[in-house]
Protein backbone atom coordinates (compact mmCIF):
# COMPACT_ATOMS: atom_id res chain seq x y z
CA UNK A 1 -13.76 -4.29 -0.15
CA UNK A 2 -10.30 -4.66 -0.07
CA UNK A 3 -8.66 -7.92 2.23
CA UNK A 4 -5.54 -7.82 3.84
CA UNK A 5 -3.72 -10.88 4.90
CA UNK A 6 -0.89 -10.80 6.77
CA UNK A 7 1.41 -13.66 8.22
CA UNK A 8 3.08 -13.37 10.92
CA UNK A 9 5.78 -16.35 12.46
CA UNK A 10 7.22 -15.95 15.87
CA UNK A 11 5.45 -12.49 15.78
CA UNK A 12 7.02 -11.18 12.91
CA UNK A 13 5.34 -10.68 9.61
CA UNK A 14 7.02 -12.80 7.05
CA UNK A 15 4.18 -12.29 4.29
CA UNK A 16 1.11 -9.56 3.07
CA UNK A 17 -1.32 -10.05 0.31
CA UNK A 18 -3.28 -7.01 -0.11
CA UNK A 19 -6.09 -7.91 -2.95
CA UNK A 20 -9.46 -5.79 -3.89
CA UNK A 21 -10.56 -1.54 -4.08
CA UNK A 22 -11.90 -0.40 -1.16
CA UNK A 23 -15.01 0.66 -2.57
CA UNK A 24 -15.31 3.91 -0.05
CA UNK A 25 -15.72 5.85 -3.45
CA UNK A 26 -15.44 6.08 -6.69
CA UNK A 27 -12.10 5.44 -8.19
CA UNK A 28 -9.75 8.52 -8.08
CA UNK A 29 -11.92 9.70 -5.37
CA UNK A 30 -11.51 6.84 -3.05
CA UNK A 31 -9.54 7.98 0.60
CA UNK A 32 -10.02 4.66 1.99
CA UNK A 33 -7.73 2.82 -0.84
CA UNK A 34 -5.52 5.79 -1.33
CA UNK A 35 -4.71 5.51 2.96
CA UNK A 36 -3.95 1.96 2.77
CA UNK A 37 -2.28 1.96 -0.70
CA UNK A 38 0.57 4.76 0.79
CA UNK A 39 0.70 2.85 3.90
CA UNK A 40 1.63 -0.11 1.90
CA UNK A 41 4.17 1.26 -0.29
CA UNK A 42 5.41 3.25 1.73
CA UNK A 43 6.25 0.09 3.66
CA UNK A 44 7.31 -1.53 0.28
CA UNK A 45 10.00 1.24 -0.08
CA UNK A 46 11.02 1.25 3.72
CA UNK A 47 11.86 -2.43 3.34
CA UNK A 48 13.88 -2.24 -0.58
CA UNK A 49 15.52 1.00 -0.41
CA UNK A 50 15.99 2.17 3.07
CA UNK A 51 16.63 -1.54 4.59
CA UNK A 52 18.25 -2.92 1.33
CA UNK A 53 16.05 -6.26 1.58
CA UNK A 54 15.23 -8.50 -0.90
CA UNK A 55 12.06 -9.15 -0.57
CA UNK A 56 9.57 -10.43 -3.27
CA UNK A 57 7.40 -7.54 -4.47
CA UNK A 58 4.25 -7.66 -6.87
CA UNK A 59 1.71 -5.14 -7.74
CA UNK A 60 -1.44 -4.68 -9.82
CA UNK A 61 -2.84 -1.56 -9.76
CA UNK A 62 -5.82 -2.85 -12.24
CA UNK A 63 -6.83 -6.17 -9.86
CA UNK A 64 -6.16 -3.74 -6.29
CA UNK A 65 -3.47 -5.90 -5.19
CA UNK A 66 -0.07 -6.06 -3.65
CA UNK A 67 1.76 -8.73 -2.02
CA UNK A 68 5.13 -9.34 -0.59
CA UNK A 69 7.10 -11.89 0.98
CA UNK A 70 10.23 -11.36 3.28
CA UNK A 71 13.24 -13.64 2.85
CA UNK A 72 15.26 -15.49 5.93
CA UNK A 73 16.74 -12.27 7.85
CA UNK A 74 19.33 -12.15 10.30
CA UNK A 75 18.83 -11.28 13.90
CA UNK A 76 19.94 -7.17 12.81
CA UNK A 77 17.88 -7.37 9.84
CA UNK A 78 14.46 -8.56 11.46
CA UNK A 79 14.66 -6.59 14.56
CA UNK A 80 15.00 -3.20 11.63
CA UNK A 81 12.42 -5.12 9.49
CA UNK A 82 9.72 -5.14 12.43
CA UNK A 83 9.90 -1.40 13.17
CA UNK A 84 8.56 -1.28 9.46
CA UNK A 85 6.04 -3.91 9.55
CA UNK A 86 4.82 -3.45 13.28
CA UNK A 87 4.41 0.43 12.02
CA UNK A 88 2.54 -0.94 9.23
CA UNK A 89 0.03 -3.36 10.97
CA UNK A 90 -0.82 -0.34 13.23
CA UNK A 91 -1.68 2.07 10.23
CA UNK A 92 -3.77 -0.98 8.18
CA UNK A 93 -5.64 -2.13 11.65
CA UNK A 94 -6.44 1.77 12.33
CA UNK A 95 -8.21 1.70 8.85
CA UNK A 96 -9.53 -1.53 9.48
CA UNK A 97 -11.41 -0.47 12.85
CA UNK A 98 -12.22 2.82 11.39
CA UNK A 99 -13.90 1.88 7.79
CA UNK A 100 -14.51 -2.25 8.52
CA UNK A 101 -17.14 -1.72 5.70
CA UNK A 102 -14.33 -1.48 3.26
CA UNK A 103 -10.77 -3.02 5.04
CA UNK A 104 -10.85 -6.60 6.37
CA UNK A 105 -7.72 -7.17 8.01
CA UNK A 106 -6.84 -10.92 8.99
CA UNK A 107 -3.78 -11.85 10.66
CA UNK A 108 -2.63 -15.53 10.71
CA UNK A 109 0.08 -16.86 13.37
CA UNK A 110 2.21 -20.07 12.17
């Protein structure tokens, strides 16, 4: 199963660790990890090269994980940021509802 955490303050997502394979199939085979994995990178790439943040980027393709951090944004910034990330949260919670045997999505508010 593969667990998504994301944190979210004043209803913006600030953080996302993505850790574990889906486990829908075997691996190279597996729809359910490759869905999430482009929605996540896709994300990734949204927020480096299209946005020009800075954010804090890891990835292990080996362990199933990615995780990023966002840094302090400016008003401009953040409300670009959370077209991205809200866009995001929609795609991982559709996979969530649709395959809950294999996404767990948990979002924490601070």
């Amino acid at each position: 199963m593969t667990v998504v955490n994301i944190i979210r303050r004043d209803k913006s997502i600030i953080s996302l660790n993505c850790i574990g394979h889906a486990g829908y199939d075997e691996y190279g085979y597996d729809i359910v990890c490759a869905a999430l994995s482009s929605i996540l990178q896709t994300t990734v790439l949204g927020l480096m090269q299209v946005l020009g943040l800075a954010i804090t980027f890891s990835k292990d393709d080996e362990e199933g994980s990615l995780r990023f951090d966002l840094p302090e944004l400016d008003t401009q910034e953040r409300l670009k940021a959370n077209i991205l990330l809200d866009t995001m949260l929609l795609g991982v919670d559709n996979l969530s509802d649709t395959y809950s045997d294999f996404v767990e999505l948990n979002v924490l508010d601070k």
